[in-house]
C-alpha atoms as a PDB file:
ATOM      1  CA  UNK A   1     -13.944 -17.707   0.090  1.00  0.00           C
ATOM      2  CA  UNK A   2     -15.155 -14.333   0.076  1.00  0.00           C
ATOM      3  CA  UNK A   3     -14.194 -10.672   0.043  1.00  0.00           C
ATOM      4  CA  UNK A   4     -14.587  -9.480   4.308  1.00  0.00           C
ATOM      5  CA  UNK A   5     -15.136  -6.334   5.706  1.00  0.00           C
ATOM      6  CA  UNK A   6     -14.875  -5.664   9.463  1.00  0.00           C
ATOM      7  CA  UNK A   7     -15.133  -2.023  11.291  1.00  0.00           C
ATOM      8  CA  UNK A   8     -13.235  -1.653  13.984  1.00  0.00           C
ATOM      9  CA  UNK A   9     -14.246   1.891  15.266  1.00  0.00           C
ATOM     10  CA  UNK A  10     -13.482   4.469  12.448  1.00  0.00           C
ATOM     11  CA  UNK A  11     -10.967   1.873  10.842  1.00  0.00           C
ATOM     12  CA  UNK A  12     -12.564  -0.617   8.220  1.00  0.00           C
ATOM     13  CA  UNK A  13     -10.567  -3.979   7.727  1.00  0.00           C
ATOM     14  CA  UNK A  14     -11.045  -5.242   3.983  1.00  0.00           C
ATOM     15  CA  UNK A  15      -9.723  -8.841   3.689  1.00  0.00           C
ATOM     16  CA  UNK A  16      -9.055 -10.704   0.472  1.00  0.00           C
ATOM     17  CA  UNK A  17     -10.248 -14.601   1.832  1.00  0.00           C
ATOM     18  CA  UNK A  18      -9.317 -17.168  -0.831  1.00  0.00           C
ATOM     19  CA  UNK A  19      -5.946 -18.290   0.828  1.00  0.00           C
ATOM     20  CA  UNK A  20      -6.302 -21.979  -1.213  1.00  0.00           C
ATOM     21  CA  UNK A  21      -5.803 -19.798  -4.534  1.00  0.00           C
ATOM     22  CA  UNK A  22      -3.594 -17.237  -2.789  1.00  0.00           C
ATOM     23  CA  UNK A  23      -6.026 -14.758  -2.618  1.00  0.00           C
ATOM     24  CA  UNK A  24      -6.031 -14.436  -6.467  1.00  0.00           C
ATOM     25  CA  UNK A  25      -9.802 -13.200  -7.248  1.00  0.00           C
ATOM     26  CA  UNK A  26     -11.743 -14.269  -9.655  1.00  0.00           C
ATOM     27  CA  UNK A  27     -15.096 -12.011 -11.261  1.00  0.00           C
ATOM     28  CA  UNK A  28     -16.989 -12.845  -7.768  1.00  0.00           C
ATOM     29  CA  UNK A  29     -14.119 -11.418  -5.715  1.00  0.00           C
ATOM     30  CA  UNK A  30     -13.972  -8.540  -7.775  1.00  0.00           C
ATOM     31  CA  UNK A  31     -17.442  -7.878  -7.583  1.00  0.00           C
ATOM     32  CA  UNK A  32     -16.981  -8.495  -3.721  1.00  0.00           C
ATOM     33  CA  UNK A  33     -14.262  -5.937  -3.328  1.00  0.00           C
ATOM     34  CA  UNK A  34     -16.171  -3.248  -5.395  1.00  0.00           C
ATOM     35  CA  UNK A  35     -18.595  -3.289  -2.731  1.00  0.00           C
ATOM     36  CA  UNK A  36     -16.464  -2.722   0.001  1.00  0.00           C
ATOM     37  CA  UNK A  37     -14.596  -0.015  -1.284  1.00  0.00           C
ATOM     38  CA  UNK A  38     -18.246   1.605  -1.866  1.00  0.00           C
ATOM     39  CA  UNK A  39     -19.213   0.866   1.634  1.00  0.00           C
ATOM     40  CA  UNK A  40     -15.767   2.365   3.000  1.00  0.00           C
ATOM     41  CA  UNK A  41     -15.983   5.318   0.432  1.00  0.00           C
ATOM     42  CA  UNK A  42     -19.772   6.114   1.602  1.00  0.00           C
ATOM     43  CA  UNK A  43     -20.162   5.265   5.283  1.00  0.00           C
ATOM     44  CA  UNK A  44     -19.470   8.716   7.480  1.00  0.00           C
ATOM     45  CA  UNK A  45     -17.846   5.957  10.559  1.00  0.00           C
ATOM     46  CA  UNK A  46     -15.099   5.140   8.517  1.00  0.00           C
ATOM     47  CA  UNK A  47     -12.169   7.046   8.407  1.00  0.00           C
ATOM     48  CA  UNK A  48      -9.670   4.840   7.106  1.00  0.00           C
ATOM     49  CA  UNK A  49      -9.204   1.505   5.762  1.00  0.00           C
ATOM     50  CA  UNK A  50      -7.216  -1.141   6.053  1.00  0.00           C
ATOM     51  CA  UNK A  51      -6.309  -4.357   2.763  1.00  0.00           C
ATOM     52  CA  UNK A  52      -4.898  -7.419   3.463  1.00  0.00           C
ATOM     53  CA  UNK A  53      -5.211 -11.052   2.990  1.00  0.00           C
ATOM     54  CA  UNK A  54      -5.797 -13.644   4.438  1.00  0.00           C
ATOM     55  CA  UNK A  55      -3.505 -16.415   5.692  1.00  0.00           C
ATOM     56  CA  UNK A  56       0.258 -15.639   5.692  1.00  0.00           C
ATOM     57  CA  UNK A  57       1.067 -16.294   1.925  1.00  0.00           C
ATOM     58  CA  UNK A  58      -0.307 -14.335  -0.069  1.00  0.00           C
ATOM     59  CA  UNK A  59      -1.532 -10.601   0.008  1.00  0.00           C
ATOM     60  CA  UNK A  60      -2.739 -10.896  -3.285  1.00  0.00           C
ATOM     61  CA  UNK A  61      -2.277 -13.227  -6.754  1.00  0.00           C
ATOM     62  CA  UNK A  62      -3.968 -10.668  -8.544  1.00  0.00           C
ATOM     63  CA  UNK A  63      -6.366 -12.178 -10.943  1.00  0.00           C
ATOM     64  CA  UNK A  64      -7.370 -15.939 -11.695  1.00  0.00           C
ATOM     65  CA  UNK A  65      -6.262 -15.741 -15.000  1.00  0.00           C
ATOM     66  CA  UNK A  66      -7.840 -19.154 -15.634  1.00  0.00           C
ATOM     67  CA  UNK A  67     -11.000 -17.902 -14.468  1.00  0.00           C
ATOM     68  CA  UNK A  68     -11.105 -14.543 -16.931  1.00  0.00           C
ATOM     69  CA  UNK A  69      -9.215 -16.139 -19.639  1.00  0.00           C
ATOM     70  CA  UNK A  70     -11.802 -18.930 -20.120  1.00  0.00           C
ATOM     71  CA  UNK A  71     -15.227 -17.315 -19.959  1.00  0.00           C
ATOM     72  CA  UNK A  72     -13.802 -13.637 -21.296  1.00  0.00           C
ATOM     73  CA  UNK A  73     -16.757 -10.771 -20.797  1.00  0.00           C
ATOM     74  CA  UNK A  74     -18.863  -9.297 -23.861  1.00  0.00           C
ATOM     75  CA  UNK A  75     -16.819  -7.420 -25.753  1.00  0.00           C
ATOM     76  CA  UNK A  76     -19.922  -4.391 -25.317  1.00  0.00           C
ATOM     77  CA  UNK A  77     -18.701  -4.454 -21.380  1.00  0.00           C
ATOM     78  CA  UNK A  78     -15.873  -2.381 -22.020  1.00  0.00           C
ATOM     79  CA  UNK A  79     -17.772   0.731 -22.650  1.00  0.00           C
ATOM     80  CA  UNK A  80     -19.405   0.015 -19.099  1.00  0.00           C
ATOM     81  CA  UNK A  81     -16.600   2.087 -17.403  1.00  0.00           C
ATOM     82  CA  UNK A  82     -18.752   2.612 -14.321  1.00  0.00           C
ATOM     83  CA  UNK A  83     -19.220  -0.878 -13.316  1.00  0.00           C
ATOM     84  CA  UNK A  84     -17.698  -3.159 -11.021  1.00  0.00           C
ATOM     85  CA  UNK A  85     -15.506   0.241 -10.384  1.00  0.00           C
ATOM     86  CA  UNK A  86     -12.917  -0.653  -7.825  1.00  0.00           C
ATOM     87  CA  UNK A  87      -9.953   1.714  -5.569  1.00  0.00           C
ATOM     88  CA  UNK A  88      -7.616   1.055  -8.696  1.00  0.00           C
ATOM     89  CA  UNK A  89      -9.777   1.114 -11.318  1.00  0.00           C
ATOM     90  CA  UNK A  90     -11.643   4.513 -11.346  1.00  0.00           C
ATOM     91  CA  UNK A  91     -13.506   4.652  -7.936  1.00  0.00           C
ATOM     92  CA  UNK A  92     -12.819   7.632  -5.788  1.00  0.00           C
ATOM     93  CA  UNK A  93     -12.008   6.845  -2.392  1.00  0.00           C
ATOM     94  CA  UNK A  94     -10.612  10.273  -0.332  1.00  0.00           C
ATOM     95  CA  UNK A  95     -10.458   8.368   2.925  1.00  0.00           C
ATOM     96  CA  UNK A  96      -6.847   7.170   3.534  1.00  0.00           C
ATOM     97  CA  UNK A  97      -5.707   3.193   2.385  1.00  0.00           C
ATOM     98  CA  UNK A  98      -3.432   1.588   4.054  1.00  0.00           C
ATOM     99  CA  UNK A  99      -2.151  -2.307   2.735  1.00  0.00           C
ATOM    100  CA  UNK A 100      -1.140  -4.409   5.334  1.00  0.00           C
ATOM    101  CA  UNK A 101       0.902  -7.097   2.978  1.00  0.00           C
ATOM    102  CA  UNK A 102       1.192 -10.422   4.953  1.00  0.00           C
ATOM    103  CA  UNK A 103       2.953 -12.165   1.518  1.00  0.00           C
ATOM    104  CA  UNK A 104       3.266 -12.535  -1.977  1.00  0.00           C
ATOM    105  CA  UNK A 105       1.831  -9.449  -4.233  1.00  0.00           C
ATOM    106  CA  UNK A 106       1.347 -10.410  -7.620  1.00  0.00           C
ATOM    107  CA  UNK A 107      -0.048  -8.791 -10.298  1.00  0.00           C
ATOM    108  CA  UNK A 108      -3.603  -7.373  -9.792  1.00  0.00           C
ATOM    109  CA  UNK A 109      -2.336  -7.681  -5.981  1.00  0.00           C
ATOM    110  CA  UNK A 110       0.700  -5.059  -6.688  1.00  0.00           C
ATOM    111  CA  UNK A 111      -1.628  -2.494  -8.729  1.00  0.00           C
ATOM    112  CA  UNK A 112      -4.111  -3.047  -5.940  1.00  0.00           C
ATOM    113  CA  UNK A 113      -0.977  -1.991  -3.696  1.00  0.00           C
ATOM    114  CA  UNK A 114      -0.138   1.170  -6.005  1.00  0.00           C
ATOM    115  CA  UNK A 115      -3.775   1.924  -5.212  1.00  0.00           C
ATOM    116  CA  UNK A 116      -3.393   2.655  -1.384  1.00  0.00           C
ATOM    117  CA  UNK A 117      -1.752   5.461   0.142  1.00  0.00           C
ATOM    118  CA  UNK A 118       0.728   3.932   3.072  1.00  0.00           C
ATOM    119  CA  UNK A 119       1.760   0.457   2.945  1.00  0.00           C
ATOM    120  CA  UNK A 120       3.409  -2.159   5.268  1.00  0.00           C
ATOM    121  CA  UNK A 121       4.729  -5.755   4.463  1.00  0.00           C
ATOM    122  CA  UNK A 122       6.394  -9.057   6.513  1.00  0.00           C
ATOM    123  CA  UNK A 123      10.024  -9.502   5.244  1.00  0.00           C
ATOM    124  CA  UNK A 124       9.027 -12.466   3.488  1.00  0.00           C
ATOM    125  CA  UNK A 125       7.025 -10.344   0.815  1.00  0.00           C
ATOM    126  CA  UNK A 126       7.513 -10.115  -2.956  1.00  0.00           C
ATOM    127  CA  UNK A 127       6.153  -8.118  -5.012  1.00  0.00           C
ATOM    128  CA  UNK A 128       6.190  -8.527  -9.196  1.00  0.00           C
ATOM    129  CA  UNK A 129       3.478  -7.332 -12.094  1.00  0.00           C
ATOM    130  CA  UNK A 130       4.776 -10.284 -14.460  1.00  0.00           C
ATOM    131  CA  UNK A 131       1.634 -10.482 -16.349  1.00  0.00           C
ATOM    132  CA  UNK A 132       3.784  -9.941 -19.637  1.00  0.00           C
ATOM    133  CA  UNK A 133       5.628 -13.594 -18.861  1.00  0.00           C
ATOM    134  CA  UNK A 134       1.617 -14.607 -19.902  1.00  0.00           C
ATOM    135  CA  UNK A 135       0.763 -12.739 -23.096  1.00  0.00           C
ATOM    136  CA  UNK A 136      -0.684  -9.644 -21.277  1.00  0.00           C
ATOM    137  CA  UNK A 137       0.376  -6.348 -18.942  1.00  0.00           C
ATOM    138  CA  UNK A 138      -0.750  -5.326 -15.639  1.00  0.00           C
ATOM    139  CA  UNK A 139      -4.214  -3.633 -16.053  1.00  0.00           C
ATOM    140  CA  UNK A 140      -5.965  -1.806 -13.419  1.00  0.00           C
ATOM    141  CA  UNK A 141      -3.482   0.773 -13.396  1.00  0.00           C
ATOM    142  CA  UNK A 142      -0.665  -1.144 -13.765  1.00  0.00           C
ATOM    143  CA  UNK A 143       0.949   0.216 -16.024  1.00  0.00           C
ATOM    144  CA  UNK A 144       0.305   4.226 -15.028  1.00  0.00           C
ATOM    145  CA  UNK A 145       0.795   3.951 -11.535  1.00  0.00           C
ATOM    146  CA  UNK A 146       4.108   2.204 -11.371  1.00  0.00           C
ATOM    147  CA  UNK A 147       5.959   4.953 -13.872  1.00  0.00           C
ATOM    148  CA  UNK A 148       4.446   7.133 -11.376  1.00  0.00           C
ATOM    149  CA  UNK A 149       5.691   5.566  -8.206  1.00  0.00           C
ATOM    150  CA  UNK A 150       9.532   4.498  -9.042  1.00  0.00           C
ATOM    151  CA  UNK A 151      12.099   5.907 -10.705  1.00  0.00           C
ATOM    152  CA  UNK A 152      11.730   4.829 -14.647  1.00  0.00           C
ATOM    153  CA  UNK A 153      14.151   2.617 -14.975  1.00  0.00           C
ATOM    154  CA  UNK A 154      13.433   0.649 -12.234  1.00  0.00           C
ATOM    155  CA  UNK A 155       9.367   0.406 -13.383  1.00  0.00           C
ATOM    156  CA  UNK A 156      10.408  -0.422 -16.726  1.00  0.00           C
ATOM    157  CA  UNK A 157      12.732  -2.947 -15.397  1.00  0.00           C
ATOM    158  CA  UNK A 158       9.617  -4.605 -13.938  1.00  0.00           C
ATOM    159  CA  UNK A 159       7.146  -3.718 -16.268  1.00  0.00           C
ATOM    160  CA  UNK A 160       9.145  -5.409 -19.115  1.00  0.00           C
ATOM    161  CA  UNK A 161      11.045  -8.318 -17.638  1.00  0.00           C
ATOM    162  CA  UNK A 162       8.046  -9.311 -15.496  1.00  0.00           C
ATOM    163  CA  UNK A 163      10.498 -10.341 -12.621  1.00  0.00           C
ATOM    164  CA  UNK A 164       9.980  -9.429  -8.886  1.00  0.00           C
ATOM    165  CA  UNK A 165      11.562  -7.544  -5.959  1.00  0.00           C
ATOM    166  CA  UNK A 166      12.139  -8.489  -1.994  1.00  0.00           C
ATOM    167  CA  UNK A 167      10.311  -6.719   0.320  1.00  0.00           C
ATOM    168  CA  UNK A 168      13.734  -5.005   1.415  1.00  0.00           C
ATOM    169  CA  UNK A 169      14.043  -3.651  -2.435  1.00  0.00           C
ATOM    170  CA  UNK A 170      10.589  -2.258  -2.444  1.00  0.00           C
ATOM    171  CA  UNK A 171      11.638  -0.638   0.903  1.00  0.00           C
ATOM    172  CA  UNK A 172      14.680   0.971  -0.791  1.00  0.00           C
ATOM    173  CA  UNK A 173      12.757   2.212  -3.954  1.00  0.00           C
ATOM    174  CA  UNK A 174       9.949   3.310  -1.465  1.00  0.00           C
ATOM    175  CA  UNK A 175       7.198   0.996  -2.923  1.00  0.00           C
ATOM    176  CA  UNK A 176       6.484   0.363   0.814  1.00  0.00           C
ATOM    177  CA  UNK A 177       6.653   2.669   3.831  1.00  0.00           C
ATOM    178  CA  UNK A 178       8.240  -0.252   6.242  1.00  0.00           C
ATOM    179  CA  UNK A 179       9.043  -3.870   6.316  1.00  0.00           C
ATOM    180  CA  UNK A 180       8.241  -5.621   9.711  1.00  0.00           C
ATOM    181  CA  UNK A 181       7.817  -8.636  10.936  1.00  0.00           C
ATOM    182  CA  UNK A 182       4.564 -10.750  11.027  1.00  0.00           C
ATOM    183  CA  UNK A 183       3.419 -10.571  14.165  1.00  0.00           C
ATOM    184  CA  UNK A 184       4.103  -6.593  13.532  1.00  0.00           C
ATOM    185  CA  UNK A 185       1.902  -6.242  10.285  1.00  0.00           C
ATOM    186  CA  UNK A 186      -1.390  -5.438  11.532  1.00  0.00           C
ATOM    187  CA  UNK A 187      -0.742  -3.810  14.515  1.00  0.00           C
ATOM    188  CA  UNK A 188       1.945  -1.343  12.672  1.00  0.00           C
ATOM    189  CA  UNK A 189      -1.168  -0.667   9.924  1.00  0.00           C
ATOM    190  CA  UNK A 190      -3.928  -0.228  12.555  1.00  0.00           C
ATOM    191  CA  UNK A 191      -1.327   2.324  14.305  1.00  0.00           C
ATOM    192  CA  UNK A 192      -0.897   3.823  11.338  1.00  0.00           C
ATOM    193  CA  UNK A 193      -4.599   3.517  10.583  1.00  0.00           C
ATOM    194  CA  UNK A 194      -5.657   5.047  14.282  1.00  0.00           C
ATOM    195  CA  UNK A 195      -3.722   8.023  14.137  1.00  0.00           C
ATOM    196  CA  UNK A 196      -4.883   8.988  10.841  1.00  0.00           C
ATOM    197  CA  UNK A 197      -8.616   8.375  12.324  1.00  0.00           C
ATOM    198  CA  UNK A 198      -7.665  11.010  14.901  1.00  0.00           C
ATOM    199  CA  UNK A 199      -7.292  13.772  13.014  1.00  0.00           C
ATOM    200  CA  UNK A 200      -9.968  16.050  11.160  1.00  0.00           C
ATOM    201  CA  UNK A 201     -11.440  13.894   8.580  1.00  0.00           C
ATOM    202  CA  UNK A 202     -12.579  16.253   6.230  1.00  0.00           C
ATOM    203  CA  UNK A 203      -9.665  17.745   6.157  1.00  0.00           C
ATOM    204  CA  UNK A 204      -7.623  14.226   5.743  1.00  0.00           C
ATOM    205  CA  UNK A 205      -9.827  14.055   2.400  1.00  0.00           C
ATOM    206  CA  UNK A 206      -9.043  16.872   1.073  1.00  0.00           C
ATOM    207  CA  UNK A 207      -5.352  16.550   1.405  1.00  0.00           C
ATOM    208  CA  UNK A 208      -6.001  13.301   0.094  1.00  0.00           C
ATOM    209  CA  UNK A 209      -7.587  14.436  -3.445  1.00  0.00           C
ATOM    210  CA  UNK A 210      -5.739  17.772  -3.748  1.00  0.00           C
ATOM    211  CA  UNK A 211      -2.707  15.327  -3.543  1.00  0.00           C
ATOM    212  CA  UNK A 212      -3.790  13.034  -6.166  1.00  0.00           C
ATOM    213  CA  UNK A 213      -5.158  15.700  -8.344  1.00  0.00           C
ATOM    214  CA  UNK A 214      -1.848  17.256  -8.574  1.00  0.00           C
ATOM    215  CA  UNK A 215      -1.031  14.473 -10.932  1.00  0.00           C
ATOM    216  CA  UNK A 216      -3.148  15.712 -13.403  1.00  0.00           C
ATOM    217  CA  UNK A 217      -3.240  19.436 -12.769  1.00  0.00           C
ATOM    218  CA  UNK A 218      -0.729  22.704 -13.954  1.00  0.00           C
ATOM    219  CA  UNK A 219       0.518  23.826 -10.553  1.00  0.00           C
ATOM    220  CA  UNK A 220      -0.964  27.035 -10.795  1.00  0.00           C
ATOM    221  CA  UNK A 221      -4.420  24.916 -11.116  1.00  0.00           C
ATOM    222  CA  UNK A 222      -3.284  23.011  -8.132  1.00  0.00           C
ATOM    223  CA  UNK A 223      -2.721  26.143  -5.620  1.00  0.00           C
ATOM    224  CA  UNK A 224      -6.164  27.452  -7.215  1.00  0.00           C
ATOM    225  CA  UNK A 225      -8.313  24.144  -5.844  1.00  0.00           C
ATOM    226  CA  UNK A 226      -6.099  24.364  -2.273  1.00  0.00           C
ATOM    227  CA  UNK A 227      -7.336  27.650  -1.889  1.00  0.00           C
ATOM    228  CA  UNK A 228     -10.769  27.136  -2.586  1.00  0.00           C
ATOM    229  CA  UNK A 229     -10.550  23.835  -0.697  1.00  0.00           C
ATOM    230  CA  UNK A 230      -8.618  25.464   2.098  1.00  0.00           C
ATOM    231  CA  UNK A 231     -11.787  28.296   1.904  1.00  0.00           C
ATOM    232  CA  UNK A 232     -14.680  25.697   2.302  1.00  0.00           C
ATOM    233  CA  UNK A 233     -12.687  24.197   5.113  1.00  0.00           C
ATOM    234  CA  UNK A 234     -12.560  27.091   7.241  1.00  0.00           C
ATOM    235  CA  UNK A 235     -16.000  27.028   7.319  1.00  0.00           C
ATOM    236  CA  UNK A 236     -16.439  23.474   8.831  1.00  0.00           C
ATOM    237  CA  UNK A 237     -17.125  22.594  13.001  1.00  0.00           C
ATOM    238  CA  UNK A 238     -13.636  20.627  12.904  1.00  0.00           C
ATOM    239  CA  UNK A 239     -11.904  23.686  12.217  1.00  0.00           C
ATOM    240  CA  UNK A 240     -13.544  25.656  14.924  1.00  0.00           C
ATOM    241  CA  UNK A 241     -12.836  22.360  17.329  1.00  0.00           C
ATOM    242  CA  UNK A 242      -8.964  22.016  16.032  1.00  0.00           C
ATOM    243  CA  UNK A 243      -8.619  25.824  17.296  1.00  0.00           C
ATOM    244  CA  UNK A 244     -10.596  25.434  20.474  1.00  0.00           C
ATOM    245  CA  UNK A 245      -8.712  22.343  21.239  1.00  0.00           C
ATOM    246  CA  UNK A 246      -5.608  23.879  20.890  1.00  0.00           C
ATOM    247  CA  UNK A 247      -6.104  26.956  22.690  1.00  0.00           C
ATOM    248  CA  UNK A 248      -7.821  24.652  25.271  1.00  0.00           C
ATOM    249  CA  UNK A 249      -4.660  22.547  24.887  1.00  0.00           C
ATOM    250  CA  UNK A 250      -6.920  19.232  24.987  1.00  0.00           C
ATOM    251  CA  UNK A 251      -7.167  16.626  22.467  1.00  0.00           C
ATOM    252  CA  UNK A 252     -10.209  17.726  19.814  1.00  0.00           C
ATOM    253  CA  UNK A 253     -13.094  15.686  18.941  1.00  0.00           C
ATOM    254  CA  UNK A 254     -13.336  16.231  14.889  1.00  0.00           C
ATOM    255  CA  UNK A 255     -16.989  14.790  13.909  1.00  0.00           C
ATOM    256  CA  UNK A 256     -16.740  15.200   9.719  1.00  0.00           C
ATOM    257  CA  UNK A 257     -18.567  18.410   9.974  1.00  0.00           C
END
C-alpha cells in the first residue's frame, strides 16, 4: 500500500499500489503522490513520467470517499492552496505525463487522467467521474478540464449523468491517444515515454507550458511568450547540439542546458 516511484533512465514510473481498494487513495496516498510529482517536477534526470496502477483492475478509484467523508479536514485548510499540491490540483509539472491505464478510471482517477498529456489504456478500461451519483462533483479539476477536453455535450453528458464510457468511446472522443492490449500498455507508454526523453528537454518544457498557457492567454499574448521563450532558447547548449547534430547528421546528445 503505498504511492511508488521507480526511474528508469530519464523516464520516472509513478505507481498507484493499493490494488485491494482499487487503487482508490485515501489522505496518505495523496500525500504520497504529491511527493512524487515534486520529485519528478524537480529532479534534472527525469524527463518524463509515467502513472499507472497497480494490478490489472484498476488505474485509479479516485478517492476513498469513506476515508474523506468520515474524518473531513478543518474547514481553515482550504485557504492552504499550496499544500498537498498535486499534477491536477495546482502543481506545475512542464516535463511530459504520460498514463498508462491498466483498468477502471474512476473519479479522482479520470481527473488524474485529464491531468497528463498522452494517455494509453487495455480495452477493458472504463472511464466515468460519477461523483454526482454520491452527493458531490469531480474536484481536482474535474469539472474544468473535461469541458476542456470533449466536445460539450459529451462532458456534460458525463458530468451530469455520472455514467461511464468504454475505452473504445474515449478513443473516439480522443480522451485517450490508443487502446491496446495488456501486455501492450507499458511498453506502448515507455515508447512513447523514450522518445519524448530523446529530444531537447528544455525545449519539450517549454512547448509543454506555452501549450497549456494558451488556455488562459489572448493569442496575441500567446505568440508574445513563444517569442520570448523561443529567444531564451536559442541561447541554450541543446540548441547549439540540435544544429551540430544535424549538420553532423548524427543523433544529438541534449543535456537540459
Amino acid at each position: 500500500m503505498s504511492i511508488d516511484l521507480a526511474i528508469d533512465g530519464a523516464v520516472a514510473i509513478v505507481t498507484i499500489n493499493r490494488p485491494e481498494r482499487r487503487n482508490a487513495m485515501d489522505a496518505e496516498h495523496y500525500a504520497g503522490l504529491s511527493r512524487a510529482w515534486i520529485e519528478v517536477r524537480d529532479n534534472p534526470a527525469i524527463r518524463t513520467a509515467i502513472v499507472t496502477g497497480a494490478g490489472d483492475k484498476a488505474f485509479s478509484a479516485g478517492a476513498d470517499l469513506k476515508s474523506f467523508t468520515a474524518d473531513a479536514p478543518p474547514l481553515a485548510d482550504t485557504l492552504l492552496t499550496q499544500q498537498g499540491q498535486l499534477l491536477n490540483r495546482g502543481l506545475e509539472v512542464w516535463k511530459p505525463v504520460i498514463a498508462a491505464v491498466n483498468g477502471a478510471c474512476l473519479g479522482g482517477g479520470t481527473t488524474l487522467l485529464l491531468a497528463t498529456d498522452i494517455r494509453i489504456a487495455v480495452r477493458h478500461a472504463t472511464f466515468s467521474v460519477s461523483e454526482v451519483k454520491r452527493g458531490l462533483f469531480p474536484g481536482n479539476g474535474g469539472t474544468q478540464r473535461l469541458i476542456q477536453q470533449l466536445p460539450h455535450a459529451i462532458a456534460m453528458e458525463l458530468l451530469l449523468t455520472g455514467d461511464g464510457i468504454d475505452a473504445a468511446t474515449a478513443e473516439r472522443w480522443g480522451l485517450v491517444n490508443r487502446v491496446v492490449e495488456p501486455d501492450e500498455l507499458m511498453p506502448t507508454a515507455l515508447a512513447y515515454a523514450r522518445r519524448i526523453a530523446e529530444n531537447a528537454p528544455l525545449a519539450v518544457q517549454a512547448a509543454k507550458e506555452l501549450a497549456l498557457r494558451s488556455r488562459d492567454v489572448d493569442l496575441a499574448t500567446g505568440l508574445r511568450l513563444e517569442q520570448l521563450m523561443l529567444r531564451l532558447l536559442q541561447t541554450s547548449a541543446d540548441a547549439r547540439e540540435g544544429s551540430d547534430a544535424f549538420g553532423e547528421k548524427r543523433p544529438p546528445r541534449f543535456t537540459g542546458a
